[in-house]
Protein backbone atom coordinates (compact mmCIF):
# COMPACT_ATOMS: atom_id res chain seq x y z
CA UNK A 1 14.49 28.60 2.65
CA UNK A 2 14.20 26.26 -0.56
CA UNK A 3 14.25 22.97 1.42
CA UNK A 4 11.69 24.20 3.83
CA UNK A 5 9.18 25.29 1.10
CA UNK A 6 9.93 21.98 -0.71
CA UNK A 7 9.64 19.80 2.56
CA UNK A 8 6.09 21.40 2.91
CA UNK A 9 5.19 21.00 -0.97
CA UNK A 10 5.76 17.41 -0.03
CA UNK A 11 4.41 17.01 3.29
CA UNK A 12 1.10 19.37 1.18
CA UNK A 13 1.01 16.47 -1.57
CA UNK A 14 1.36 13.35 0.85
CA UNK A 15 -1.61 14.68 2.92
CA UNK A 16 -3.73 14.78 -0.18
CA UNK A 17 -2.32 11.42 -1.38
CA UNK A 18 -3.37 9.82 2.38
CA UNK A 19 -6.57 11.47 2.09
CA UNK A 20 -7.98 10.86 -1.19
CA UNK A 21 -7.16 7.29 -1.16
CA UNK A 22 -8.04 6.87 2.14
CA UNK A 23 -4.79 5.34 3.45
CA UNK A 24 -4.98 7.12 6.59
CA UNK A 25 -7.83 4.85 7.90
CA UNK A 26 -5.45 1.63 7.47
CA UNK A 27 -2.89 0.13 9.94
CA UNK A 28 0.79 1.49 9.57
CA UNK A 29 1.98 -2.08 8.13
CA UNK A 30 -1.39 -1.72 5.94
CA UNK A 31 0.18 1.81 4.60
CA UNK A 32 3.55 0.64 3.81
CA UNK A 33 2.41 -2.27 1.75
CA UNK A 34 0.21 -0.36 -0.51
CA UNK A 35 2.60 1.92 -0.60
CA UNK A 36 5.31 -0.27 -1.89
CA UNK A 37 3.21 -1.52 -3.95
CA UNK A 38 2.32 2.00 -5.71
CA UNK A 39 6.16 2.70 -5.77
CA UNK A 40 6.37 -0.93 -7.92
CA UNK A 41 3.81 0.02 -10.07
CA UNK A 42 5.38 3.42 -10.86
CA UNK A 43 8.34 2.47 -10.83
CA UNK A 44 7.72 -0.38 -13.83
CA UNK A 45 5.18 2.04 -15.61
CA UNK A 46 8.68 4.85 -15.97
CA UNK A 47 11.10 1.35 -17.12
CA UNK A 48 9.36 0.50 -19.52
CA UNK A 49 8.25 4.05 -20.78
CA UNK A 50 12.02 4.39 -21.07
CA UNK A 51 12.86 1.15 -22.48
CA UNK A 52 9.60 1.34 -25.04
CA UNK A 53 8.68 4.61 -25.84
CA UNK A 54 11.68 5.58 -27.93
CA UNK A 55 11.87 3.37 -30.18
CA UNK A 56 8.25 4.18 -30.73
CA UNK A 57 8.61 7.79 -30.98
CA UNK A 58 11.48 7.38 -34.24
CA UNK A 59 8.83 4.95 -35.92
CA UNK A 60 6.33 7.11 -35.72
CA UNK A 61 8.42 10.30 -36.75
CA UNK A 62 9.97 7.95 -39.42
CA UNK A 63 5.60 7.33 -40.40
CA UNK A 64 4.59 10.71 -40.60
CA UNK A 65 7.29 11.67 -42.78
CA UNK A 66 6.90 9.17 -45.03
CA UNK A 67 2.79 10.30 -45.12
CA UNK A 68 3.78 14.05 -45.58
CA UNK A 69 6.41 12.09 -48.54
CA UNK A 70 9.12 14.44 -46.77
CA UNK A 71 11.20 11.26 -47.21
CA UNK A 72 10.56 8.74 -50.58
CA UNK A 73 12.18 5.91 -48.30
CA UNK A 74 10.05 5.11 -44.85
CA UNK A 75 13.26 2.70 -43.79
CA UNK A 76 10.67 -0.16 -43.77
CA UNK A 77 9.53 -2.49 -47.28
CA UNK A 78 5.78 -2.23 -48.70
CA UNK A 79 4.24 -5.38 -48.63
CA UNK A 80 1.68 -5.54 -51.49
């Protein structure tokens, strides 16, 4: 019962994908190359959000605490 309802979510979602981007009207070779190259794109914009984002998140917890003076030491030197 699960897998059916999520094999139609899908099935639901790729319809809308084919027909707001208009991928239905191109050949099946056309499809699978933009496609793959959606999957790329996705799959680079999730790397480096993993890789990146992070070490972004600590220096900018590490920032606001130092602005609300929770901590007298931001963990980086003033430069004057």
């Amino acid at each position: 019962m699960g897998l059916k309802k999520f094999i139609d979510l899908f099935n639901y979602w790729y319809l809308q994908y084919t027909l707001n981007t208009a991928v239905y009207m191109l050949e099946p070779t056309e499809v699978k190359i933009v496609n793959s190259i959606l999957v790329a794109i996705i799959a680079l914009a999730m790397y480096s959000a993993y890789v990146f984002l992070p070490g972004h998140a600590v220096m900018m917890v590490h920032f606001v605490e130092y602005l609300l003076n929770i901590v007298s030491d931001p963990h980086v030197e003033k430069v004057s």
